[in-house]
Protein backbone atom coordinates (compact mmCIF):
# COMPACT_ATOMS: atom_id res chain seq x y z
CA UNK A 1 87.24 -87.33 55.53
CA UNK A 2 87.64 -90.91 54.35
CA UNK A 3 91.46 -92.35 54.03
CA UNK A 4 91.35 -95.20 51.42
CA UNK A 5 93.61 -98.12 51.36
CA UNK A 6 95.96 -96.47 49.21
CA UNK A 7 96.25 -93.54 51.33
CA UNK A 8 94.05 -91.35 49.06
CA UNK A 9 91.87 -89.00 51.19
CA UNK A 10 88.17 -88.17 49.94
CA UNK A 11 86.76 -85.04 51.86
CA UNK A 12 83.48 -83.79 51.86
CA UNK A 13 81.71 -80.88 52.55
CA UNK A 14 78.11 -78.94 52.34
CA UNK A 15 76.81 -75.59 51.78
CA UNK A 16 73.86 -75.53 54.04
CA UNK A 17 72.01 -77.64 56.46
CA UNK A 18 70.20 -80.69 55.06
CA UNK A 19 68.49 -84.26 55.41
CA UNK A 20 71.39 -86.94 56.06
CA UNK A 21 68.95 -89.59 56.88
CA UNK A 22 65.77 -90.07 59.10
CA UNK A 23 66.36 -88.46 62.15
CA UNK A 24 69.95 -86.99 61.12
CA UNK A 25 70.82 -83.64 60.55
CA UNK A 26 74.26 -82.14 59.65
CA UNK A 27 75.32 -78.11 59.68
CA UNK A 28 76.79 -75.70 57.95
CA UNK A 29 80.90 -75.93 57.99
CA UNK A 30 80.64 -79.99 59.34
CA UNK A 31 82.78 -82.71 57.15
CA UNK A 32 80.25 -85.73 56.21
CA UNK A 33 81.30 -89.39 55.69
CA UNK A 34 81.81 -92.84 57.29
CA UNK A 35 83.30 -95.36 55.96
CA UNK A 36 81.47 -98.78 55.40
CA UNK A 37 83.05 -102.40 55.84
CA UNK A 38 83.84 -102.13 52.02
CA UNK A 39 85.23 -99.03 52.18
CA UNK A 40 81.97 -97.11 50.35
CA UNK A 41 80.90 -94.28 52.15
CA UNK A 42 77.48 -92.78 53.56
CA UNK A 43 76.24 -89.47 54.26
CA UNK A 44 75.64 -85.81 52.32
CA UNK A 45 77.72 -83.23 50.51
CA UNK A 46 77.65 -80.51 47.59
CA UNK A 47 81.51 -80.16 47.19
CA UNK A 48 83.87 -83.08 47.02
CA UNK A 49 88.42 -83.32 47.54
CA UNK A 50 90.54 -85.52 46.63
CA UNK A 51 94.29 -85.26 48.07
CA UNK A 52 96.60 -88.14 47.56
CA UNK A 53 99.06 -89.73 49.98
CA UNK A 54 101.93 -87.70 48.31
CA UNK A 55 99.76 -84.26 49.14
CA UNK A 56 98.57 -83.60 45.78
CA UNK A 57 94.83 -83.48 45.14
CA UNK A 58 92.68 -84.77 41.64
CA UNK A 59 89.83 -83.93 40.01
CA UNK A 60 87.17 -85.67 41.57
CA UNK A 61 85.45 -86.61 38.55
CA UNK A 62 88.63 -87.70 37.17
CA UNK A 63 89.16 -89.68 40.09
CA UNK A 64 85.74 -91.42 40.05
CA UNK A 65 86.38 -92.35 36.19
CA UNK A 66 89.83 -94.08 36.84
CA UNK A 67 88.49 -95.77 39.15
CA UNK A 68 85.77 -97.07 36.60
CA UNK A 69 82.86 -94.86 37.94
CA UNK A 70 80.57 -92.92 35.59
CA UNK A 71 78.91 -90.31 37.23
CA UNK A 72 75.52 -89.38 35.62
CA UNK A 73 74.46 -85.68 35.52
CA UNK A 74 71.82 -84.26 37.60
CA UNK A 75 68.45 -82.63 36.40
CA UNK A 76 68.06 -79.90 38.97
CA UNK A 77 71.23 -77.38 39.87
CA UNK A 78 71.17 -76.80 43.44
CA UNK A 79 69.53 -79.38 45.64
CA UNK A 80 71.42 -81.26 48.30
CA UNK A 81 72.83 -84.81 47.05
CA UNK A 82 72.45 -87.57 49.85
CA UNK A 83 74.78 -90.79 49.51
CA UNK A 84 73.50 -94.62 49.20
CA UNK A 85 72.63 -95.09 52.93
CA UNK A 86 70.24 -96.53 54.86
CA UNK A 87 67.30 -95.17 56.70
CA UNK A 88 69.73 -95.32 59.79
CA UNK A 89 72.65 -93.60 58.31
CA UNK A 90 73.93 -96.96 58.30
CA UNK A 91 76.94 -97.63 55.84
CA UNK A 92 75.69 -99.20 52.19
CA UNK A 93 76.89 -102.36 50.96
CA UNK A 94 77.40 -101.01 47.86
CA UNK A 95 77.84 -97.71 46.50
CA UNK A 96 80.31 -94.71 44.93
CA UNK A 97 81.08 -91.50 46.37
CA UNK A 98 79.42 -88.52 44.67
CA UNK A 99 80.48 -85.43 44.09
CA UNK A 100 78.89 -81.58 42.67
CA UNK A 101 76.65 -81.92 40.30
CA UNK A 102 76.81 -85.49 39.68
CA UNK A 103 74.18 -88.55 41.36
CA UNK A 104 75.54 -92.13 41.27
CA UNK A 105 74.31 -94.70 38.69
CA UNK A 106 70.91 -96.53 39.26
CA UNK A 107 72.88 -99.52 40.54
CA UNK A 108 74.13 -97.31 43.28
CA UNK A 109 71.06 -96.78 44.91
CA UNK A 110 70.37 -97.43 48.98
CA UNK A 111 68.56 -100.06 49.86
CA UNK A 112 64.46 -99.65 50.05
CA UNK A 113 63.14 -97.13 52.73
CA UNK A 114 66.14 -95.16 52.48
CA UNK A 115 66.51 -91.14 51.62
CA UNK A 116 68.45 -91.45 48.89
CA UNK A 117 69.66 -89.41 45.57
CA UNK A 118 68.94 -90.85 42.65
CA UNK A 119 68.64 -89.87 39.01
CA UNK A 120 64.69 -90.48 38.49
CA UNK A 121 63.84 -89.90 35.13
CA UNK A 122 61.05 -86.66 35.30
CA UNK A 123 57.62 -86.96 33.84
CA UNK A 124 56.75 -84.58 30.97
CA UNK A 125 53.58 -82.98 32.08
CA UNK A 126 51.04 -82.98 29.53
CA UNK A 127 51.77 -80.43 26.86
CA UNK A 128 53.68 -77.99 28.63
CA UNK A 129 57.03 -77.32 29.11
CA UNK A 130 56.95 -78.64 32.98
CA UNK A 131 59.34 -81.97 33.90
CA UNK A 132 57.96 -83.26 36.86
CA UNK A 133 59.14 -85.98 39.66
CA UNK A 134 56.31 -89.08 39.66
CA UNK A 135 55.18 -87.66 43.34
CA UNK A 136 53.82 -84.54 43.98
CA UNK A 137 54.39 -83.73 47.42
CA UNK A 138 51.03 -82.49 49.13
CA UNK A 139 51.55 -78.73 50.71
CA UNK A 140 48.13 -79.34 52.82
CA UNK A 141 49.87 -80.19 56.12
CA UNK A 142 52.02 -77.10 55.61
CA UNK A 143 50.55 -75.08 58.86
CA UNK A 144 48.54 -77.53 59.71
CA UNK A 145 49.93 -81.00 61.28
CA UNK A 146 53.02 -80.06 60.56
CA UNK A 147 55.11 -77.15 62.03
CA UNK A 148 57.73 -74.82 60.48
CA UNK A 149 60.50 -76.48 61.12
CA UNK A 150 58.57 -79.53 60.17
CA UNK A 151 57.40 -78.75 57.06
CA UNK A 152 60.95 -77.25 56.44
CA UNK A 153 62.50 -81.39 56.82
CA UNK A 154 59.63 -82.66 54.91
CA UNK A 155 61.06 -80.27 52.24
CA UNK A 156 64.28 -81.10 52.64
CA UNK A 157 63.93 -84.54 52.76
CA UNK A 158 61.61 -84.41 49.27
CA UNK A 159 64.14 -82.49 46.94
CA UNK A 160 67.34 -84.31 48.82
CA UNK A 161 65.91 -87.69 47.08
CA UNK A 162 65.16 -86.03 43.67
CA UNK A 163 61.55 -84.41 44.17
CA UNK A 164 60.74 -81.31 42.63
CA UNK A 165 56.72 -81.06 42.06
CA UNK A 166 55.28 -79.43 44.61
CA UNK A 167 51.57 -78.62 45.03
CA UNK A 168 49.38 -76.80 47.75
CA UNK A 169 46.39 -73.85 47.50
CA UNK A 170 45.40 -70.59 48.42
CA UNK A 171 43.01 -72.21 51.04
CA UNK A 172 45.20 -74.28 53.08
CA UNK A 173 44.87 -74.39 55.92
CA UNK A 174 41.41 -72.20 56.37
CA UNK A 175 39.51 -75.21 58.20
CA UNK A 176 41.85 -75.23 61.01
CA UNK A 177 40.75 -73.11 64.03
CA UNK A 178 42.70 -69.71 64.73
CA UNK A 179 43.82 -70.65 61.04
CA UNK A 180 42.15 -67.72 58.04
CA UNK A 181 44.24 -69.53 54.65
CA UNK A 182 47.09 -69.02 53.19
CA UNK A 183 49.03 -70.72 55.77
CA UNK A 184 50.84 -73.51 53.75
CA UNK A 185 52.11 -71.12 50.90
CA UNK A 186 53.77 -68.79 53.31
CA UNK A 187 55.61 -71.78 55.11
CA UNK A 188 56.39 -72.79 51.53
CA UNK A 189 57.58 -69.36 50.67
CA UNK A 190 59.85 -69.20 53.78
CA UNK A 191 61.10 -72.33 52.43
CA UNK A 192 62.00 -71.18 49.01
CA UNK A 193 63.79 -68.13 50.86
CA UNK A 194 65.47 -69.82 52.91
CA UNK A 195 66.92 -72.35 50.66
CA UNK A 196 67.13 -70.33 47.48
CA UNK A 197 66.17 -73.08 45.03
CA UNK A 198 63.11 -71.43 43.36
CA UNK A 199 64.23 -72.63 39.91
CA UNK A 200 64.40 -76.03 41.35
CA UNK A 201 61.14 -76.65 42.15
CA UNK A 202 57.69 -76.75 40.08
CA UNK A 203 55.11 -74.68 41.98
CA UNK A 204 51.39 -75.58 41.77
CA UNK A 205 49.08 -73.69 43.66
CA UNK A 206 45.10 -73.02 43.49
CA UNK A 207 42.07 -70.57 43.23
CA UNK A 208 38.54 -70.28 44.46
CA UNK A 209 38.52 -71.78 47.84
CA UNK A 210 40.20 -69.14 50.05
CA UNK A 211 37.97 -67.16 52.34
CA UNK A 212 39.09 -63.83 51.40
CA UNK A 213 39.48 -64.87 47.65
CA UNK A 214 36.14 -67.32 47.02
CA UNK A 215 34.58 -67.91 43.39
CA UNK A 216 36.14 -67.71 40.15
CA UNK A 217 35.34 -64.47 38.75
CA UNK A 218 37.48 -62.44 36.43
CA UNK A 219 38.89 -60.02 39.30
CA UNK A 220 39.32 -62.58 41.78
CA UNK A 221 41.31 -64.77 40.00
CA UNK A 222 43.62 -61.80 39.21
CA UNK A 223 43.50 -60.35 42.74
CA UNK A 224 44.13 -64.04 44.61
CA UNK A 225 46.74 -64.99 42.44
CA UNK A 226 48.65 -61.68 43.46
CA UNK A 227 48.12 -62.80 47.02
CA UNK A 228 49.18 -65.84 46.95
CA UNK A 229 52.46 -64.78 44.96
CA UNK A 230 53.17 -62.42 48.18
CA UNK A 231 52.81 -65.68 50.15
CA UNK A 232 54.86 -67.34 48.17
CA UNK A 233 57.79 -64.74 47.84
CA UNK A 234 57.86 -65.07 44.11
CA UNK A 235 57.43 -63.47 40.84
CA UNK A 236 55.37 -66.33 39.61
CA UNK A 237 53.58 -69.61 39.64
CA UNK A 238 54.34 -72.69 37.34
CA UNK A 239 50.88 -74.94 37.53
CA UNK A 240 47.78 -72.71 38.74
CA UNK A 241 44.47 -74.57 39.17
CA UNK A 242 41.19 -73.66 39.31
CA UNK A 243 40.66 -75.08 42.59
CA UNK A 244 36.62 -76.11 42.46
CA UNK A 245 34.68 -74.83 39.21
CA UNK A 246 31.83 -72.27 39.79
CA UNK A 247 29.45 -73.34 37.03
CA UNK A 248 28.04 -69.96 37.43
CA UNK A 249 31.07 -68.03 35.99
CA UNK A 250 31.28 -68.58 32.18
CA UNK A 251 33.97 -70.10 31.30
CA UNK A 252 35.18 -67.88 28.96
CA UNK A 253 35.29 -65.10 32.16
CA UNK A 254 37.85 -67.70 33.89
CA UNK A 255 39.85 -69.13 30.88
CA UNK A 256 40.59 -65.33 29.81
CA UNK A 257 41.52 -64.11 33.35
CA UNK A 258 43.92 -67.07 33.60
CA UNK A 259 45.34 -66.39 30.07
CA UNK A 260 45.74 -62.50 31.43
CA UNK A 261 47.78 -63.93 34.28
CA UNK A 262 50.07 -66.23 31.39
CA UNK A 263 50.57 -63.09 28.87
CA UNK A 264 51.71 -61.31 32.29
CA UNK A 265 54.41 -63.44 33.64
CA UNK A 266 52.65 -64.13 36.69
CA UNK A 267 51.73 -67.79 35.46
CA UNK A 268 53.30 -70.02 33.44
CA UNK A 269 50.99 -72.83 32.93
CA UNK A 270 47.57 -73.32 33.88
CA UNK A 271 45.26 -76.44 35.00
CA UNK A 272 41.53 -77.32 36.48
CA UNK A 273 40.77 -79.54 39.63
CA UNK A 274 37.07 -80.70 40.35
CA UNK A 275 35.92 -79.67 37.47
CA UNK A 276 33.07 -81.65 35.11
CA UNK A 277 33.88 -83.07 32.04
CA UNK A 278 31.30 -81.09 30.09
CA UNK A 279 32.54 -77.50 31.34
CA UNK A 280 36.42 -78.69 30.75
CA UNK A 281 35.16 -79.43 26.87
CA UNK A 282 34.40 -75.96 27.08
CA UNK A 283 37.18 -74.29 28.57
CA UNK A 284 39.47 -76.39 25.75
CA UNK A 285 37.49 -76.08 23.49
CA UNK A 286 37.52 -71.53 23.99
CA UNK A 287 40.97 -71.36 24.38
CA UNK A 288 41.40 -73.31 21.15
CA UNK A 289 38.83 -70.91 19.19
CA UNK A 290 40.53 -67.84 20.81
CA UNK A 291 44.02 -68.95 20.79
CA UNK A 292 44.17 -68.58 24.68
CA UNK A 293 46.56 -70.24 27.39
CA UNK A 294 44.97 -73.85 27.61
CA UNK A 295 44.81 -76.19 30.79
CA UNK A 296 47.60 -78.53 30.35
CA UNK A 297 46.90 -80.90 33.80
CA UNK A 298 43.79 -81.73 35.68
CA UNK A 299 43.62 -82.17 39.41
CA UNK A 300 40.76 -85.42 39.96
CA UNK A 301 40.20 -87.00 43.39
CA UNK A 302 41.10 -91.05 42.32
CA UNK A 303 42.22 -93.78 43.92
CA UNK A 304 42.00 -97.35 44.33
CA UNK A 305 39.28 -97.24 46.50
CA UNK A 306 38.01 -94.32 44.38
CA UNK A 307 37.75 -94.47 40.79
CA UNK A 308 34.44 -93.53 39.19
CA UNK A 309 35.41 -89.98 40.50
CA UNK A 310 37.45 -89.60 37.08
CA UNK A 311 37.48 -92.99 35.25
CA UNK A 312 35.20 -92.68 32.32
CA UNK A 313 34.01 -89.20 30.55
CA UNK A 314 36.73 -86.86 32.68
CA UNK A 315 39.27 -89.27 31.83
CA UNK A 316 38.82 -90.12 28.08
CA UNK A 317 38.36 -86.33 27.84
CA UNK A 318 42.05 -85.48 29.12
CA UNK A 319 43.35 -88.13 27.26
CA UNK A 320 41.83 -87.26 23.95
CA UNK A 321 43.20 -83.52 24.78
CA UNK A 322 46.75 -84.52 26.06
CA UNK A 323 46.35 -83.25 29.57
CA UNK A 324 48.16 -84.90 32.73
CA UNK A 325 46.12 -85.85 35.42
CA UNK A 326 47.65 -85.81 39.14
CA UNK A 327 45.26 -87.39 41.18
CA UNK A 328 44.50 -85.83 45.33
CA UNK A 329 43.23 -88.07 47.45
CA UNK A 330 45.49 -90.47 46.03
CA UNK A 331 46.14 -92.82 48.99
CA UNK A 332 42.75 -92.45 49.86
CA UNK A 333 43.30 -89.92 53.07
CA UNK A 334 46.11 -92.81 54.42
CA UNK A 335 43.69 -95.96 54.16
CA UNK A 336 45.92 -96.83 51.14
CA UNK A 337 48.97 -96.66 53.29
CA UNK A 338 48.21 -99.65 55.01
CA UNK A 339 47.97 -98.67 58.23
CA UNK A 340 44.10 -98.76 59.07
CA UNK A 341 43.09 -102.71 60.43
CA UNK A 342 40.59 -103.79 62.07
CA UNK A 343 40.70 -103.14 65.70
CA UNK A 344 43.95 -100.76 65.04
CA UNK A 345 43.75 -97.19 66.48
CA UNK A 346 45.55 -94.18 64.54
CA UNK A 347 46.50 -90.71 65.38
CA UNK A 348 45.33 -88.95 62.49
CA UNK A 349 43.30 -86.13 62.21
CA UNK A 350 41.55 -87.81 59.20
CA UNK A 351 41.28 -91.15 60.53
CA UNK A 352 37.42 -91.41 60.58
CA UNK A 353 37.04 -91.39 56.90
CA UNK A 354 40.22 -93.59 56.15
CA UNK A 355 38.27 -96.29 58.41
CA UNK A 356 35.60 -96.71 56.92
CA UNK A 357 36.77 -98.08 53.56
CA UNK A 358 37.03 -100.93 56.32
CA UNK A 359 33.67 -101.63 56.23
CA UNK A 360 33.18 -101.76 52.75
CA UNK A 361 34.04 -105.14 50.55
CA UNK A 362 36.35 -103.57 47.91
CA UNK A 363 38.09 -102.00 50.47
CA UNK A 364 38.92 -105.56 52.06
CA UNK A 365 39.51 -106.88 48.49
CA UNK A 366 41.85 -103.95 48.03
CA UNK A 367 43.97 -103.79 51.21
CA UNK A 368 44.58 -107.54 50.49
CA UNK A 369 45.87 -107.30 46.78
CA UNK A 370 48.02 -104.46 48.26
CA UNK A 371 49.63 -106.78 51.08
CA UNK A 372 50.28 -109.34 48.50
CA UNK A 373 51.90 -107.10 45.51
CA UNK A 374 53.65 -105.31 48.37
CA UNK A 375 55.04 -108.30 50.10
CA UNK A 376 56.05 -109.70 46.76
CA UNK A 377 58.29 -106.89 46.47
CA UNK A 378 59.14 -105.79 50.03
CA UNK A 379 58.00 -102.55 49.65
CA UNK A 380 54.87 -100.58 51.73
CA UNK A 381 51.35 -100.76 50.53
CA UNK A 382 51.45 -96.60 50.33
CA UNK A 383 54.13 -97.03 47.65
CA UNK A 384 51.81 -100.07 45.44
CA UNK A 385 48.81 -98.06 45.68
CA UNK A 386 51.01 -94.81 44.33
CA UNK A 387 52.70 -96.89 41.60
CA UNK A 388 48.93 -98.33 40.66
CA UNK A 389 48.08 -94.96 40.18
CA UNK A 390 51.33 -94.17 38.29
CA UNK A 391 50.50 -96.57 35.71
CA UNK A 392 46.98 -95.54 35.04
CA UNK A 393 46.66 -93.45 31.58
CA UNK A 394 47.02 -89.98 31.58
CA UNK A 395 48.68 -89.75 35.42
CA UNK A 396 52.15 -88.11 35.50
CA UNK A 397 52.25 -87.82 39.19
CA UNK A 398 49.84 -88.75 42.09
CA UNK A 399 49.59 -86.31 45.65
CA UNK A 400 50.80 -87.06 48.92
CA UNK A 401 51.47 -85.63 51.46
CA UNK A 402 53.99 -86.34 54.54
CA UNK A 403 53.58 -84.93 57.87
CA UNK A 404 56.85 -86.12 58.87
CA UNK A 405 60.22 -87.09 57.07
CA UNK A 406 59.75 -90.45 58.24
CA UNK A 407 56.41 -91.07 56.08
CA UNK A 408 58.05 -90.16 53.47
CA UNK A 409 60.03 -93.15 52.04
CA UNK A 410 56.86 -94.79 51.07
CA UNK A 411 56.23 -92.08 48.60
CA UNK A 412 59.22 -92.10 47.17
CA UNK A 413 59.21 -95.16 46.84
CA UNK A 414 56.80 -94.82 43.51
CA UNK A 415 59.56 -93.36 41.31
CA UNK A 416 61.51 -96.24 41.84
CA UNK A 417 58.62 -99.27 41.48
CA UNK A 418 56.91 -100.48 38.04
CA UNK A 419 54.22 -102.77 38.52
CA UNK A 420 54.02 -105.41 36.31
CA UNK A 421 50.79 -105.32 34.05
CA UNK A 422 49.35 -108.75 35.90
CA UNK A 423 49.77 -106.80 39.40
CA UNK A 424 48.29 -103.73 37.89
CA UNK A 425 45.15 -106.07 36.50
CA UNK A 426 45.28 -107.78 39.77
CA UNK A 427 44.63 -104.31 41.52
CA UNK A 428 42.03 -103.15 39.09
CA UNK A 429 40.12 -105.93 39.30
CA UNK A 430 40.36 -106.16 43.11
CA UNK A 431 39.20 -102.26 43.20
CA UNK A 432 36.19 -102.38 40.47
């Protein structure tokens, strides 16, 4: 409960457990707030009060507007809303209580690095129907690096600050010893269950990789997508990706098996991911002729450190056919986060192949721009190299992936930064 100077009393309260800020959590049946040296407040709710000194209570949205507050309304209908805060839970120097199903304004926002709710404007992806968040969170740690209960927080954490596009595959995490696949859609479907927000969230998963389920054919595509909607505990999936092309499966065997999967409910939208630009002419190009379900989205491996893997013939091909691109490998497996120097050591699994962009020239020239754009706007490197990416044609939203809640501020951070077209030339020309 906050008391105001006035005596009016603002009370809060939540419907389940979620993300506060980094290293915070708050339970079921606890009041949330604190009041701040200007009397703003910080913390998390999904119902708001508001009694006056006499004992009678207002509308809270009525309150907020006489006090000159417009609220604005939120896109998704049950995720957690997290006050203007900062990465300590300390109290804002600015800021409005929220309240329901209302965010505050833009000019309400915490301060950079915090876990914050914002209105973020989505990102139509290519011709479908899909609205998506401008960072796809990366399911691949899912089972992996990260634990349940860690992958639950990273979850958390993600939708609390507005995100809603989440992608993973029917392989993850097969490499891993003890490991057989499947292991980051089931922690994602004990997710969903557990929080109930299926509607909220836009589901991208992949074929061809998983070790029960390998190739592209007809019946496997049918039989893994089944599986991986078990995994997933739901009725179906919204972005489904041809995870690697088999150039030995027509593609007229693969484009009508996916269109099977539309016509059936089990997909809604489909898309292609390491795929050449010669057999995605053809799989446009056949469900054009035959009026079948069309990719809308393609999946490249591109960076700043890696660009020729979609720049060029790929590219002008999804742009010509209105597709959305949302790059993997988009902070270059964490060299583009900044963290790999020379003589630094880091605990990553993937470390050796971050490093050795270290030893190449671009990657100096690269890391360098990065400092400079990113101390020029005291953010992270992680989040210039995602908003680089953001502003390249045809991208809706770049992949990352967080093994923890506290990487994830940098990737947030891209909805919020716009990169001025010299910094953007500045990076292209450092990367070429």
């Amino acid at each position: 409960m906050l008391t105001l100077d006035d005596g009016t009393e603002i009370w809060y309260a939540h419907q389940s457990s979620i993300n506060v800020s980094v290293g915070q959590k708050v339970t079921t049946g606890d009041v949330i707030g604190r009041v701040g040296a200007t009397g703003n407040v910080t913390g998390a709710h999904l119902h708001m009060e508001v009694h006056t000194a006499g004992g009678g209570s207002l509308d809270p949205l009525a309150w907020l507007q006489s006090k000159g507050l417009t609220p604005e309304p939120r896109r998704t209908r049950r995720s957690p809303l997290l006050i203007p805060g900062g990465p300590d839970g300390d109290p804002p120097t600015s800021g409005l209580p929220v309240c329901g199903n209302f965010a505050p304004l833009p000019e309400s926002r915490g301060p950079p690095g915090s876990l914050t709710q914002y209105m973020t404007s989505l990102r139509k992806l290519g011709s479908s129907d899909l609205e998506v968040f401008p960072l796809a969170l990366g399911g691949n740690v899912f089972g992996w690096t990260a634990d349940q209960d860690t992958s639950f927080a990273v979850l958390d954490a993600y939708t609390a600050a507005g995100g809603n596009f989440i992608d993973t595959a029917d392989s993850y995490s097969a490499w891993v010893d003890g490991n057989s696949g499947g292991e980051s859609e089931t922690v994602l479907g004990q997710w969903l269950a557990a929080r109930g927000n299926r509607d909220d969230v836009v589901l991208a998963t992949k074929v061809s990789q998983h070790p029960e389920y390998p190739g592209l054919s007809a019946a496997n595509i049918k039989a893994a997508a089944d599986a991986s909607l078990r995994r997933l505990g739901t009725d179906h999936i919204d972005l489904y990706y041809t995870h690697f092309d088999k150039p030995e499966v027509p593609v007229e065997e693969i484009v009508g098996a996916l269109d099977e999967l539309v016509r059936a409910g089990k997909v809604r939208h489909i898309a292609a991911s390491n795929i050449s630009a010669e057999r995605l002419a053809a799989s446009l190009d056949f469900s054009d002729r035959e009026g079948l379900a069309r990719y809308v989205a393609i999946q490249p491996h591109y960076n700043l450190v890696s660009r020729d893997t979609y720049e060029g013939g790929l590219r002008d091909l999804a742009e010509r056919a209105g597709l959305a691109a949302v790059p993997y490998y988009a902070l270059a497996v964490g060299f583009l986060t900044g963290k790999y120097r020379p003589g630094a050591t880091v605990d990553s699994p993937r470390a050796g192949g971050a490093a050795r962009h270290l030893e190449t020239e671009r990657g100096r020239r690269v890391l360098a721009a990065l400092d400079e754009i990113a101390g020029a706007h005291d953010a992270p490197v992680a989040t210039v190299a995602l908003a680089w990416l953001a502003a390249q044609p045809t991208v809706a939203a770049p992949i990352a992936s967080a093994r923890t809640v506290e990487q994830l501020p940098a990737l947030l951070g891209v909805a919020e930064l716009t990169l001025s077209e010299d910094e953007v030339r500045r990076l292209t020309q450092a990367s070429a």
